[in-house]
PDB file of N, CA and C in Angstrom:
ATOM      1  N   UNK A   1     -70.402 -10.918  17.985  1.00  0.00           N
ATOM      2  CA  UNK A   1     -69.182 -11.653  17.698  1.00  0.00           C
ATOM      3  C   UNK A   1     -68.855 -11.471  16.218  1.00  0.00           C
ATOM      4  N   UNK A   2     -67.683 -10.793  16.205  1.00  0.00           N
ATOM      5  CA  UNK A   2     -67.168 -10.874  14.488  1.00  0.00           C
ATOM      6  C   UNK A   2     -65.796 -11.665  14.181  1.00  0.00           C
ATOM      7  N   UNK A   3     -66.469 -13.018  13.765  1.00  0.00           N
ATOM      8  CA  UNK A   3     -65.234 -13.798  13.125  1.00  0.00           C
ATOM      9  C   UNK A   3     -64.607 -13.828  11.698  1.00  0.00           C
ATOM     10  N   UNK A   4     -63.338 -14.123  12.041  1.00  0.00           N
ATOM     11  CA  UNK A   4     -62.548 -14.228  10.923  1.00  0.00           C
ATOM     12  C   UNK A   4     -61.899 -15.392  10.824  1.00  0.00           C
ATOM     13  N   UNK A   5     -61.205 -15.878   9.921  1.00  0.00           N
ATOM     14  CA  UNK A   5     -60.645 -17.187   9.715  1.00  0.00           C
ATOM     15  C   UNK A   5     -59.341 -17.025  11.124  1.00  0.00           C
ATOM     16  N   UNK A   6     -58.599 -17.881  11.327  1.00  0.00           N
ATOM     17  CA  UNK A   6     -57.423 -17.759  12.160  1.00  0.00           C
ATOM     18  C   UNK A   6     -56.500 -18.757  11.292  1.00  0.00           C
ATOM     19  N   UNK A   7     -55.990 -17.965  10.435  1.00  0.00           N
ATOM     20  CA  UNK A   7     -54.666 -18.504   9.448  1.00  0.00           C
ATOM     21  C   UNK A   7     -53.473 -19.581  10.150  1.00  0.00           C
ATOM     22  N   UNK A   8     -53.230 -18.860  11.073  1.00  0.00           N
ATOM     23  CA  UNK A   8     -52.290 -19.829  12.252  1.00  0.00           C
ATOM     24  C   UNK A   8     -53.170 -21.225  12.010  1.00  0.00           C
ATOM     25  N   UNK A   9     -54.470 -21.076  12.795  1.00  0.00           N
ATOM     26  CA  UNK A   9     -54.847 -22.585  13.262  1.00  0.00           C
ATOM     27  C   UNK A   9     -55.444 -23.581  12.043  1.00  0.00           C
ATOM     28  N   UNK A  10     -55.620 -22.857  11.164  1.00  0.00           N
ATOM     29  CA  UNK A  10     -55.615 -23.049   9.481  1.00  0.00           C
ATOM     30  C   UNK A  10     -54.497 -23.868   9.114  1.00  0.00           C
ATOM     31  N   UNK A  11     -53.055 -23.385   9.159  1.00  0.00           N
ATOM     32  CA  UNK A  11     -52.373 -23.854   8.305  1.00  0.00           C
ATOM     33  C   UNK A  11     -51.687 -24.890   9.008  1.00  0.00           C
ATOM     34  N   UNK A  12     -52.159 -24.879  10.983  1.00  0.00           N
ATOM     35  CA  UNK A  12     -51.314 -25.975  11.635  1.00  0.00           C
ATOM     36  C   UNK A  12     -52.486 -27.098  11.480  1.00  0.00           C
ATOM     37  N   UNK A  13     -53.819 -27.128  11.439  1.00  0.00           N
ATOM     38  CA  UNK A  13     -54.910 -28.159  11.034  1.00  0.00           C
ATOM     39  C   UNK A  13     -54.406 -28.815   9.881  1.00  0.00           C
ATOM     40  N   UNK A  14     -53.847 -28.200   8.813  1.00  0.00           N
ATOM     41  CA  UNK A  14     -53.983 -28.695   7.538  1.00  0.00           C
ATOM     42  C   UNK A  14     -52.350 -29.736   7.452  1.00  0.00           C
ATOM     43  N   UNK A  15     -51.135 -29.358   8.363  1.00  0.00           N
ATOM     44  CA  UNK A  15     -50.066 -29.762   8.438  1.00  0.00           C
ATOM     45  C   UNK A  15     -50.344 -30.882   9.381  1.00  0.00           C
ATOM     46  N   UNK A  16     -51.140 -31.041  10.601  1.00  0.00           N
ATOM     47  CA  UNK A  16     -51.367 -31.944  11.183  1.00  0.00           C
ATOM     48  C   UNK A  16     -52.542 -33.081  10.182  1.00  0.00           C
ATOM     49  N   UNK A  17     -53.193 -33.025   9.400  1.00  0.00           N
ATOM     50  CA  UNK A  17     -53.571 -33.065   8.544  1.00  0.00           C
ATOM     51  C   UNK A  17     -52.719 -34.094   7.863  1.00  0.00           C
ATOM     52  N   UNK A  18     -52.066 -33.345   6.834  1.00  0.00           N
ATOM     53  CA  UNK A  18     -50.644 -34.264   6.107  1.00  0.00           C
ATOM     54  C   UNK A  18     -49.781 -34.697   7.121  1.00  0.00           C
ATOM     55  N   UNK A  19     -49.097 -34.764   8.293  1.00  0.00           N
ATOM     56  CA  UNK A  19     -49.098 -35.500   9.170  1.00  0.00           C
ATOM     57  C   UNK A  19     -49.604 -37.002  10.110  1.00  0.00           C
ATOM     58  N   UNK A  20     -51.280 -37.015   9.478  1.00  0.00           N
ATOM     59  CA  UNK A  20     -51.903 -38.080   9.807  1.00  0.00           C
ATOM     60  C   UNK A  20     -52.536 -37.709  10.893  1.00  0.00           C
ATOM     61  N   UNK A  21     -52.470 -36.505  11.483  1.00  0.00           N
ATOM     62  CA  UNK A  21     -52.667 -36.607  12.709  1.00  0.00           C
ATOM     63  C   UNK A  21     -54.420 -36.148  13.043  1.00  0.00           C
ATOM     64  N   UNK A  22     -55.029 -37.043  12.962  1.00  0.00           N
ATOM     65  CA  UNK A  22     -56.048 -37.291  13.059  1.00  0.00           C
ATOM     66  C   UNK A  22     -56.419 -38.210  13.296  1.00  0.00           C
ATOM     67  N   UNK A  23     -58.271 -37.950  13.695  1.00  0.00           N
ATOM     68  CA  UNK A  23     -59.672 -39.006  14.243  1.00  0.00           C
ATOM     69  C   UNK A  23     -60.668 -38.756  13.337  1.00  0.00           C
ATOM     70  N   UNK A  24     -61.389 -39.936  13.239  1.00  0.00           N
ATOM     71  CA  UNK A  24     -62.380 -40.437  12.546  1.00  0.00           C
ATOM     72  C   UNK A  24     -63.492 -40.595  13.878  1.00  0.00           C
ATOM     73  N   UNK A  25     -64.328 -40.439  13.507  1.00  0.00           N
ATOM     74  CA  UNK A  25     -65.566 -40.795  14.258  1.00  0.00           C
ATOM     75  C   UNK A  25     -65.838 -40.656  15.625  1.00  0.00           C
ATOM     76  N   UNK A  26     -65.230 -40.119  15.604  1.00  0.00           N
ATOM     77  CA  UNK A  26     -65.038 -39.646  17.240  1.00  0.00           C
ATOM     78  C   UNK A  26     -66.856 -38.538  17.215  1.00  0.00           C
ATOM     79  N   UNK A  27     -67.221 -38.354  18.626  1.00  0.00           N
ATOM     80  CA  UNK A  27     -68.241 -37.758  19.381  1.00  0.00           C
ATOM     81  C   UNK A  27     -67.485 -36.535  19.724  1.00  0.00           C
ATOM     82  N   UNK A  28     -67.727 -35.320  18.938  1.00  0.00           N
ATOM     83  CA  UNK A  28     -67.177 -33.903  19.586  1.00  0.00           C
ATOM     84  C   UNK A  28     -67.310 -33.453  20.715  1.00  0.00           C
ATOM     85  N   UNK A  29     -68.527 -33.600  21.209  1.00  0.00           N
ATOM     86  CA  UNK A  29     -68.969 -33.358  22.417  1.00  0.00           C
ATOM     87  C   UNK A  29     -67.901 -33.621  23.397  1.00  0.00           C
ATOM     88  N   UNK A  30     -68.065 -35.240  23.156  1.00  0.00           N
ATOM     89  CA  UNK A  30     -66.724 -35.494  24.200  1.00  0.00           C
ATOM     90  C   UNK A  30     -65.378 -35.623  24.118  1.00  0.00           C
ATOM     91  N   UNK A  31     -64.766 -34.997  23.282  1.00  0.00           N
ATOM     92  CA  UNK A  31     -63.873 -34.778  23.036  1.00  0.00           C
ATOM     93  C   UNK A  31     -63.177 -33.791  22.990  1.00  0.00           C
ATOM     94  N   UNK A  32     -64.008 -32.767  22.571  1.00  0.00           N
ATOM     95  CA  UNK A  32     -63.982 -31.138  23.079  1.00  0.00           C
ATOM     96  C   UNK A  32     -63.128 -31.120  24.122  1.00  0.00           C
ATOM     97  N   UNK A  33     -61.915 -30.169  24.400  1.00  0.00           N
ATOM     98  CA  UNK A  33     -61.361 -30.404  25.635  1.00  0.00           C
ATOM     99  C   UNK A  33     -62.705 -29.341  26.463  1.00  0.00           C
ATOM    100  N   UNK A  34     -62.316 -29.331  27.411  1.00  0.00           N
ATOM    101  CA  UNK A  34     -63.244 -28.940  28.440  1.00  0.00           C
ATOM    102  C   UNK A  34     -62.408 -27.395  28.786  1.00  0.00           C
ATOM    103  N   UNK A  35     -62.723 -26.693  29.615  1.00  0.00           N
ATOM    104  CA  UNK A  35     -62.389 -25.255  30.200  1.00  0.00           C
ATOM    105  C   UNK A  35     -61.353 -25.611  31.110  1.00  0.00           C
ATOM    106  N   UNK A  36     -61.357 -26.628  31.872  1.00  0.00           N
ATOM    107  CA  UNK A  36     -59.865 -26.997  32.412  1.00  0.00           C
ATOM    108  C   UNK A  36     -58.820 -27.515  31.925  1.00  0.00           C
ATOM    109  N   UNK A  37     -59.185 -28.373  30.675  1.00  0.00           N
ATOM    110  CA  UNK A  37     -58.100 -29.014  30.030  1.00  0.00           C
ATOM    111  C   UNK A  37     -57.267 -27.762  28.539  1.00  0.00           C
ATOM    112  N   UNK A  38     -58.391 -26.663  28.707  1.00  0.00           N
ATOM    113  CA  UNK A  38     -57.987 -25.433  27.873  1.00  0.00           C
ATOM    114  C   UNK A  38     -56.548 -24.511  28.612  1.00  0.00           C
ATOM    115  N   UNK A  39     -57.646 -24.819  29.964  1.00  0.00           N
ATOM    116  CA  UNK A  39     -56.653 -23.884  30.854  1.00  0.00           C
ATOM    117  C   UNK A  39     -54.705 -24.324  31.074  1.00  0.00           C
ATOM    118  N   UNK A  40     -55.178 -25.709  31.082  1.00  0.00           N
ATOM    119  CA  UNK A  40     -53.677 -26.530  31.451  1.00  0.00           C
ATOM    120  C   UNK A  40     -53.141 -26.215  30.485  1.00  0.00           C
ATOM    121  N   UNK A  41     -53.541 -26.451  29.214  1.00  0.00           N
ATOM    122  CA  UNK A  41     -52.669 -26.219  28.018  1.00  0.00           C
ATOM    123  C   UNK A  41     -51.919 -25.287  28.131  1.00  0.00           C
ATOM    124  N   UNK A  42     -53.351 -23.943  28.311  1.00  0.00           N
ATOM    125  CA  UNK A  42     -52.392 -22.607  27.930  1.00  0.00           C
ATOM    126  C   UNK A  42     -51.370 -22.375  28.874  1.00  0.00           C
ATOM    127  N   UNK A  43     -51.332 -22.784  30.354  1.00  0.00           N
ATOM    128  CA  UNK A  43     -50.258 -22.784  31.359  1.00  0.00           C
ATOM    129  C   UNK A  43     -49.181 -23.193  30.602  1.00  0.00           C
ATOM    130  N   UNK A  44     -49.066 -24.397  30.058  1.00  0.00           N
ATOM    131  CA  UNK A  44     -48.266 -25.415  29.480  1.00  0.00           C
ATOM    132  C   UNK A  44     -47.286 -24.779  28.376  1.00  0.00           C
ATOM    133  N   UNK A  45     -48.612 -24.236  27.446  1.00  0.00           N
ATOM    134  CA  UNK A  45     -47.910 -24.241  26.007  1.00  0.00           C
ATOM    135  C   UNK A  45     -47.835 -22.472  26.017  1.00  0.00           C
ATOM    136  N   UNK A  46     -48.967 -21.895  26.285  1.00  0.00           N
ATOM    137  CA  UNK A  46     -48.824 -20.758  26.105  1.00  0.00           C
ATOM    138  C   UNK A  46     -49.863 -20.577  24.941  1.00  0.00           C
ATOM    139  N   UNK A  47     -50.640 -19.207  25.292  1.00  0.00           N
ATOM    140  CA  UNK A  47     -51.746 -18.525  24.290  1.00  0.00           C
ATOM    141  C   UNK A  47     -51.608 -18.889  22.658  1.00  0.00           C
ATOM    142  N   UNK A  48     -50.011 -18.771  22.456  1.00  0.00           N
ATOM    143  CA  UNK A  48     -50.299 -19.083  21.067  1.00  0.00           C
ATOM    144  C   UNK A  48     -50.459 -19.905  20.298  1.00  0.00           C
ATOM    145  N   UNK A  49     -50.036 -20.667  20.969  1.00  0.00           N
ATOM    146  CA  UNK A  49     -50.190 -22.600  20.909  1.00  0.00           C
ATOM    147  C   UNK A  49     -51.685 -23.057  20.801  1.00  0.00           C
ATOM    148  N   UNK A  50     -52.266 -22.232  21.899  1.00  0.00           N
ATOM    149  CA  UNK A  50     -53.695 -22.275  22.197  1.00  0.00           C
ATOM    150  C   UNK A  50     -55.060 -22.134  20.954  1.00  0.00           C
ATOM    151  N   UNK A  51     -53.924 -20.969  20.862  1.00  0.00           N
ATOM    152  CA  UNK A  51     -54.784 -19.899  19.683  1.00  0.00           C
ATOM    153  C   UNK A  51     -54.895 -21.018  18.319  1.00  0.00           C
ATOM    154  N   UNK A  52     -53.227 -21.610  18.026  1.00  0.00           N
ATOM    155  CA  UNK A  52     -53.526 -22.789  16.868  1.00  0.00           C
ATOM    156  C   UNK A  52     -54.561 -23.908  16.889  1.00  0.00           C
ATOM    157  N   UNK A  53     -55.267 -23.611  17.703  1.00  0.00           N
ATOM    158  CA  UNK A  53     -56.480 -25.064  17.561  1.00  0.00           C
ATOM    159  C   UNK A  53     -57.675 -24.324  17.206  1.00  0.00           C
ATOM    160  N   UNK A  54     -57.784 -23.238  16.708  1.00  0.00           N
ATOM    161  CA  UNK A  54     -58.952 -22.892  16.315  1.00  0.00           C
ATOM    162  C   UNK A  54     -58.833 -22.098  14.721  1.00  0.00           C
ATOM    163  N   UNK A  55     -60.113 -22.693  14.402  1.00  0.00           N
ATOM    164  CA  UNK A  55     -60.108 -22.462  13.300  1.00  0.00           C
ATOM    165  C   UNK A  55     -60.905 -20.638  13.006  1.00  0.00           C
ATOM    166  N   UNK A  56     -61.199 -20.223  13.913  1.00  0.00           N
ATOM    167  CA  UNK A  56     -61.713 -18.578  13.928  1.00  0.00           C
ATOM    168  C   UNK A  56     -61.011 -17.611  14.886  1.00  0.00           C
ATOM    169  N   UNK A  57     -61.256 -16.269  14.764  1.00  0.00           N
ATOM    170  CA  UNK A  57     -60.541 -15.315  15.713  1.00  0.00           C
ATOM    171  C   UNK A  57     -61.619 -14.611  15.975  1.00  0.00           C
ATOM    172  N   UNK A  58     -61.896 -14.209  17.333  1.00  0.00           N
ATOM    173  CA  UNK A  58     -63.534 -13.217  17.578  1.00  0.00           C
ATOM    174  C   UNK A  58     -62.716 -11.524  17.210  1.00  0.00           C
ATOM    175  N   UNK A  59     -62.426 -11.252  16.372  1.00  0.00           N
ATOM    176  CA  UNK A  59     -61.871  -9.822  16.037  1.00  0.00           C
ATOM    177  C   UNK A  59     -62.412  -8.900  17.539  1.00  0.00           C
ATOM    178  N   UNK A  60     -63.878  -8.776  18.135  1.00  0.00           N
ATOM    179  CA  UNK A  60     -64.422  -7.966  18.860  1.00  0.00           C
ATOM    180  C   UNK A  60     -63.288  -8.346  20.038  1.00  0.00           C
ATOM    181  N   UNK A  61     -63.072  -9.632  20.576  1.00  0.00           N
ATOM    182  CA  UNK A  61     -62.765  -9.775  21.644  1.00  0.00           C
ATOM    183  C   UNK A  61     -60.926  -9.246  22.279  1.00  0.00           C
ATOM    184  N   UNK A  62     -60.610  -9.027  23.025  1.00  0.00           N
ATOM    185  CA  UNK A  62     -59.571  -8.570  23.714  1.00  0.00           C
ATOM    186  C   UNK A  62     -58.804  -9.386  23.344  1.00  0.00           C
ATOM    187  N   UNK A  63     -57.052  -8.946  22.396  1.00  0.00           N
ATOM    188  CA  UNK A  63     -55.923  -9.893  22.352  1.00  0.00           C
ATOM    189  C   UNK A  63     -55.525 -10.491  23.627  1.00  0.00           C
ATOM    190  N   UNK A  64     -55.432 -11.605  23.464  1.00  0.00           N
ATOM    191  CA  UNK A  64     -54.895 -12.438  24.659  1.00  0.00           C
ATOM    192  C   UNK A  64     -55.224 -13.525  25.096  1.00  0.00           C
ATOM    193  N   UNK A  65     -56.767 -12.947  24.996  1.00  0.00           N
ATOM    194  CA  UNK A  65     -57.845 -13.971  25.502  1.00  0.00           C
ATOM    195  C   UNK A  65     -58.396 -15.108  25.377  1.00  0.00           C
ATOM    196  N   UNK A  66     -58.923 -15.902  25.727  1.00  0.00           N
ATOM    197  CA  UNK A  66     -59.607 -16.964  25.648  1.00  0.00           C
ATOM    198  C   UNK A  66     -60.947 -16.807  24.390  1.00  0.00           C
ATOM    199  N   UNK A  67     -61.647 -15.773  24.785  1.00  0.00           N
ATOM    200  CA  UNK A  67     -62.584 -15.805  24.350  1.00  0.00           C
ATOM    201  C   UNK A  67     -62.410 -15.373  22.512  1.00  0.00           C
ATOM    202  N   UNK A  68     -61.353 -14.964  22.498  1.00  0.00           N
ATOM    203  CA  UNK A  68     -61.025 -14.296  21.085  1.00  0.00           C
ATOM    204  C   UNK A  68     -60.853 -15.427  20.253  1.00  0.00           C
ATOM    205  N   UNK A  69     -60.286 -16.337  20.835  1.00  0.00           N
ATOM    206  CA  UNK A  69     -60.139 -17.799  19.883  1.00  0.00           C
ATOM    207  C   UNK A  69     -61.330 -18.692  19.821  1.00  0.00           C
ATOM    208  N   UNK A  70     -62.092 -19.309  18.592  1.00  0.00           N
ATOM    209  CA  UNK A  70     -63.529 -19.566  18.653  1.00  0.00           C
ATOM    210  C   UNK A  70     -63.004 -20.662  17.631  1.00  0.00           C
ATOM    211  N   UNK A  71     -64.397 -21.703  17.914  1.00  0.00           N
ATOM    212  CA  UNK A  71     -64.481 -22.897  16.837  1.00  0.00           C
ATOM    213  C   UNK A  71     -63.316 -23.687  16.872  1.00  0.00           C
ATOM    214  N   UNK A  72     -62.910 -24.528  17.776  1.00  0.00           N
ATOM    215  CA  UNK A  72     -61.487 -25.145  17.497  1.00  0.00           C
ATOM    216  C   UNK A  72     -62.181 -26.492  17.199  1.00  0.00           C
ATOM    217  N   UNK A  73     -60.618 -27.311  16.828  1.00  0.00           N
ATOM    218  CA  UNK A  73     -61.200 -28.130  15.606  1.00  0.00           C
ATOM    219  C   UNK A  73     -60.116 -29.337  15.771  1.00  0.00           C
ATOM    220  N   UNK A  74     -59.905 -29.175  17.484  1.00  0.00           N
ATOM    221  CA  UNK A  74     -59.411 -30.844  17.781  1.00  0.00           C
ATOM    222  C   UNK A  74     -58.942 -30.667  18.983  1.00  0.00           C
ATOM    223  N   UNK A  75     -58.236 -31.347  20.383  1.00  0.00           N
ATOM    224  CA  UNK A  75     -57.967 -31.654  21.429  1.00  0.00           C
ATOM    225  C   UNK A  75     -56.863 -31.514  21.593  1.00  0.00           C
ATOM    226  N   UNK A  76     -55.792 -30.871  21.316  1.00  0.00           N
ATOM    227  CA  UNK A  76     -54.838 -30.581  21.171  1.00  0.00           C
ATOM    228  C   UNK A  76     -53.720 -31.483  20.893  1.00  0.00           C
ATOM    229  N   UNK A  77     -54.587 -32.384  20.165  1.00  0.00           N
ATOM    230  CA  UNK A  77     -53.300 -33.836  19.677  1.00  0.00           C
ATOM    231  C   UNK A  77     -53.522 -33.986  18.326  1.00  0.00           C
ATOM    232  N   UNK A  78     -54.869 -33.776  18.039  1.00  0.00           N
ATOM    233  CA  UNK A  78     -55.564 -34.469  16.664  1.00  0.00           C
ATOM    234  C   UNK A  78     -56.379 -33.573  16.267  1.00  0.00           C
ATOM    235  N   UNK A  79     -56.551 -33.420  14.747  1.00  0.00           N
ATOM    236  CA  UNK A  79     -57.777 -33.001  13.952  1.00  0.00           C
ATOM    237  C   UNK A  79     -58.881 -33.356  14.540  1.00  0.00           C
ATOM    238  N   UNK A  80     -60.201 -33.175  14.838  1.00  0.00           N
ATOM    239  CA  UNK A  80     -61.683 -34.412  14.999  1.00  0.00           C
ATOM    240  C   UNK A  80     -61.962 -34.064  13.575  1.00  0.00           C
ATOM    241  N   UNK A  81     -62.590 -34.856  12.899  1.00  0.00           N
ATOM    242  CA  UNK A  81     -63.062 -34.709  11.898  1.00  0.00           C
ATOM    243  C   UNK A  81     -64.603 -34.175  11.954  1.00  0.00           C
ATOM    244  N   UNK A  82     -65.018 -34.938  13.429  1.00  0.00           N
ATOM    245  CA  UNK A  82     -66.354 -34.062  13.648  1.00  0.00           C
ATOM    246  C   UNK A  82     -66.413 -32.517  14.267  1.00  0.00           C
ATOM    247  N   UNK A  83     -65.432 -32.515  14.747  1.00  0.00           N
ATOM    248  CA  UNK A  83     -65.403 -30.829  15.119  1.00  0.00           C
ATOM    249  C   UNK A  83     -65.276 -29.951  13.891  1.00  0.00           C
ATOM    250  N   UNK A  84     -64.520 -30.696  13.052  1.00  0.00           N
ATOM    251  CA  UNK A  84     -64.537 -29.490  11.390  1.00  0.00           C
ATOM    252  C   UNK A  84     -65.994 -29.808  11.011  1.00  0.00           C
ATOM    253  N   UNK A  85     -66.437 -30.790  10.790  1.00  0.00           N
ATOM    254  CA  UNK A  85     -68.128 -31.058  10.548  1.00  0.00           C
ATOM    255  C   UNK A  85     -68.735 -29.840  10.948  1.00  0.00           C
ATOM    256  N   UNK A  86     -68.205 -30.007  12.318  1.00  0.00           N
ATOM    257  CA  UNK A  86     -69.446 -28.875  13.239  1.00  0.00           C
ATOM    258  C   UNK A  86     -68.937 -27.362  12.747  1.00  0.00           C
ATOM    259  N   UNK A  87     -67.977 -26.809  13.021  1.00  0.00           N
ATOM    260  CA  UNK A  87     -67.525 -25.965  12.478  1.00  0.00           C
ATOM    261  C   UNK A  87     -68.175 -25.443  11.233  1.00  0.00           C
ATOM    262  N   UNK A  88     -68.091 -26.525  10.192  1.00  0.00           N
ATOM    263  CA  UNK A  88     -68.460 -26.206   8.857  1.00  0.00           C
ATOM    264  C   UNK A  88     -70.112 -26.040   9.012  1.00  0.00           C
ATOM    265  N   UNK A  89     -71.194 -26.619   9.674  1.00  0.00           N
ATOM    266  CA  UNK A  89     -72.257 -26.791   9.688  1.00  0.00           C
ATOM    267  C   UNK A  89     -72.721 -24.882  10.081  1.00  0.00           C
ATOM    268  N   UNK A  90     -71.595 -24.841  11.828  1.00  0.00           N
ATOM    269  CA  UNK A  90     -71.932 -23.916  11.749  1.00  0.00           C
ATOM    270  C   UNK A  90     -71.877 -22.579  11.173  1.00  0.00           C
ATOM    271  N   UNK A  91     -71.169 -22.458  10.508  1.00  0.00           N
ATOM    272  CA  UNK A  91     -70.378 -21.160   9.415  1.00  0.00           C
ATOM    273  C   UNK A  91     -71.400 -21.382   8.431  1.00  0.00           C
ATOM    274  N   UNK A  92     -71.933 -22.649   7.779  1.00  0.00           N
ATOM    275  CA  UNK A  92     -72.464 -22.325   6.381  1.00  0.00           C
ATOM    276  C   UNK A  92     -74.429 -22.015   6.975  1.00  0.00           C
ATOM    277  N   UNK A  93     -74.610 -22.134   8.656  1.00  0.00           N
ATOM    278  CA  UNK A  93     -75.626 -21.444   9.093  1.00  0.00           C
ATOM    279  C   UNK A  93     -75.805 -20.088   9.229  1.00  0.00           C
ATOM    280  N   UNK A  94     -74.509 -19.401   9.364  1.00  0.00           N
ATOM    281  CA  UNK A  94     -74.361 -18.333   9.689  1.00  0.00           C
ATOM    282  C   UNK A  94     -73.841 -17.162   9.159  1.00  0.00           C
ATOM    283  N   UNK A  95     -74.029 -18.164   7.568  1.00  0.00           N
ATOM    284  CA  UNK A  95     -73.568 -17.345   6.868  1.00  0.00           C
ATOM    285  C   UNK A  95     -72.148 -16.791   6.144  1.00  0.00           C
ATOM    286  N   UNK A  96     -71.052 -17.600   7.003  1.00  0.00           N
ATOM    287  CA  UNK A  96     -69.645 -17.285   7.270  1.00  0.00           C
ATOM    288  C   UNK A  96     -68.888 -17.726   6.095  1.00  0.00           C
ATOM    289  N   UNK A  97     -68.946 -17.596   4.773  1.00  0.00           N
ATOM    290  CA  UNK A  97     -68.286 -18.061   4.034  1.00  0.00           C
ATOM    291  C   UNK A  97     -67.470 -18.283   3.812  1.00  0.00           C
ATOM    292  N   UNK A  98     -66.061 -17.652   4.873  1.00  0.00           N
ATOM    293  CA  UNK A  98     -64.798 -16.934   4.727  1.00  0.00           C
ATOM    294  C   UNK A  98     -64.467 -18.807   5.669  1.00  0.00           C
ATOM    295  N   UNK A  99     -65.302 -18.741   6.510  1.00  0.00           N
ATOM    296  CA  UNK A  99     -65.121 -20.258   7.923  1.00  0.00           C
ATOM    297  C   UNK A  99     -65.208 -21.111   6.898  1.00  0.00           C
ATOM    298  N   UNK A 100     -66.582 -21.087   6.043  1.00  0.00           N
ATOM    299  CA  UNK A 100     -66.688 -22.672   5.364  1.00  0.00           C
ATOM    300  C   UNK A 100     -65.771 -23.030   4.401  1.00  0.00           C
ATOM    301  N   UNK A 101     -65.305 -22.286   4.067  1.00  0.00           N
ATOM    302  CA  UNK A 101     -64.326 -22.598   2.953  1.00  0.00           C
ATOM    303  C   UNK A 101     -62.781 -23.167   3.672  1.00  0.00           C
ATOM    304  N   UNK A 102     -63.064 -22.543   4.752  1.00  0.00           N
ATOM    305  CA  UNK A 102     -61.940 -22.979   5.790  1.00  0.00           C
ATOM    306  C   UNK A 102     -62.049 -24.143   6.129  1.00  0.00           C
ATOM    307  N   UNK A 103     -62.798 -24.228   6.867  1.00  0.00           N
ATOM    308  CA  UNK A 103     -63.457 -25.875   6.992  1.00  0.00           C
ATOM    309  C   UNK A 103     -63.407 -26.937   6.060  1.00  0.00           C
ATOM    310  N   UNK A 104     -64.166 -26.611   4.961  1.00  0.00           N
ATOM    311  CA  UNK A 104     -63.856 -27.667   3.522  1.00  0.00           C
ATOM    312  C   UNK A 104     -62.874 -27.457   3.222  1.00  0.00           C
ATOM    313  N   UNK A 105     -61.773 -26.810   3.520  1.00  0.00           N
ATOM    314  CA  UNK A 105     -59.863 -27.247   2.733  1.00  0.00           C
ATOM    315  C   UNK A 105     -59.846 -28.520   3.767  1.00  0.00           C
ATOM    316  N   UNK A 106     -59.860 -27.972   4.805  1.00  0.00           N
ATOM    317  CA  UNK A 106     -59.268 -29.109   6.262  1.00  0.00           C
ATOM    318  C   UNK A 106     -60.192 -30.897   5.669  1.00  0.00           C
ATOM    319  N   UNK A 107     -61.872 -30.701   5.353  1.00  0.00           N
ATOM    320  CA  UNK A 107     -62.305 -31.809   5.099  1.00  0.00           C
ATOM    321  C   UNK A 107     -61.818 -32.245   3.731  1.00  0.00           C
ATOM    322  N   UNK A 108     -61.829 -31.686   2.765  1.00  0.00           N
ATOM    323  CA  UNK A 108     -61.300 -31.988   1.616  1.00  0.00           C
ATOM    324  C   UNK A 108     -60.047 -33.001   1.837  1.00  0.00           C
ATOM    325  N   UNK A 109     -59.100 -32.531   2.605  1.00  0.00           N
ATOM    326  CA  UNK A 109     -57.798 -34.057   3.140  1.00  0.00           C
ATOM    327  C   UNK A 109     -58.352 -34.534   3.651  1.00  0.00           C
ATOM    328  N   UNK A 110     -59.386 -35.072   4.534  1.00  0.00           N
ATOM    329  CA  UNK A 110     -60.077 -35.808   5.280  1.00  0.00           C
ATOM    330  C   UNK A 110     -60.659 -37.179   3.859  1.00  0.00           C
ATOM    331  N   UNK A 111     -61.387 -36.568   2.976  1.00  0.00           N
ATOM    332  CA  UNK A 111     -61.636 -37.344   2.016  1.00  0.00           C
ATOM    333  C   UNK A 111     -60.721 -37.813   0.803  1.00  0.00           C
ATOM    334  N   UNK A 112     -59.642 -36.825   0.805  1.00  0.00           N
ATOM    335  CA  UNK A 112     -58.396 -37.332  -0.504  1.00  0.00           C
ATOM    336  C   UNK A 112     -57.474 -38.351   0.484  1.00  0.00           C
ATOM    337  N   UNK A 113     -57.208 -38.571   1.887  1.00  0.00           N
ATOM    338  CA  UNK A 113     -56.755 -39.643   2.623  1.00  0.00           C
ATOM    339  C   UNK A 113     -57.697 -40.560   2.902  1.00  0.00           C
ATOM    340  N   UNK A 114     -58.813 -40.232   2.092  1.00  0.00           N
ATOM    341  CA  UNK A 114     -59.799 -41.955   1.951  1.00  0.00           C
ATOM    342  C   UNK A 114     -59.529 -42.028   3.599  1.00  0.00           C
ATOM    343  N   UNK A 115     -59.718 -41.080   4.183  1.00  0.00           N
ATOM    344  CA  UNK A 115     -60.393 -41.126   5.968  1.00  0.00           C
ATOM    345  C   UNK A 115     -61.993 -41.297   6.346  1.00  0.00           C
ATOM    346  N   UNK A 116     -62.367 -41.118   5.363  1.00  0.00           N
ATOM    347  CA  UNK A 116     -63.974 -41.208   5.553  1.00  0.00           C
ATOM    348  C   UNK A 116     -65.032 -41.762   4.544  1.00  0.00           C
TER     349      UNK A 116
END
């Protein structure tokens, strides 16, 4: 898997963001939409819509796809603040410097809106 930042879901995190549109303390796990509630969306909204909830792009994987969009970073209403957590945890495991820095813009408003 070779990721890259996904600028799209970057700059709509950070607008939903200044928007307000965010959660605090929420459990990622369960909040994560699930593989069916991915699927409805994309029926709904369409791939590219889709594509804005993530904060990475799998470069290897096939345009179009599901699998090409990686690490998303809310439910398609809201920021989680723990999904950028996780995100960030996992990028600065893996080395991804290009993700964590991505990640810490998005948390950085998380803490200048005294959200946490």
């Amino acid at each position: 898997m070779s990721l890259k930042v996904n600028e799209t879901g970057l700059a709509q995190a950070l607008t939903l963001m200044k928007q307000a549109q965010f959660r605090l303390n929420t459990i990622w796990d369960a909040n994560r939409p699930s593989p069916e509630v991915e699927d409805n969306y994309i029926n709904q909204h369409g791939m590219d819509a889709y594509a804005a909830w993530h904060l990475a792009i799998d470069t290897a994987a096939p345009d179009g796809s599901k699998a090409r969009y990686q690490l998303p970073y809310g439910d398609f209403k809201s920021v989680h603040h723990t999904g950028v957590r996780r995100i960030s945890q996992h990028a600065q495991r893996d080395g991804q410097t290009e993700l964590v820095d991505a990640a810490e813009e998005i948390l950085d408003l998380f803490d200048r809106y005294n959200a946490c």
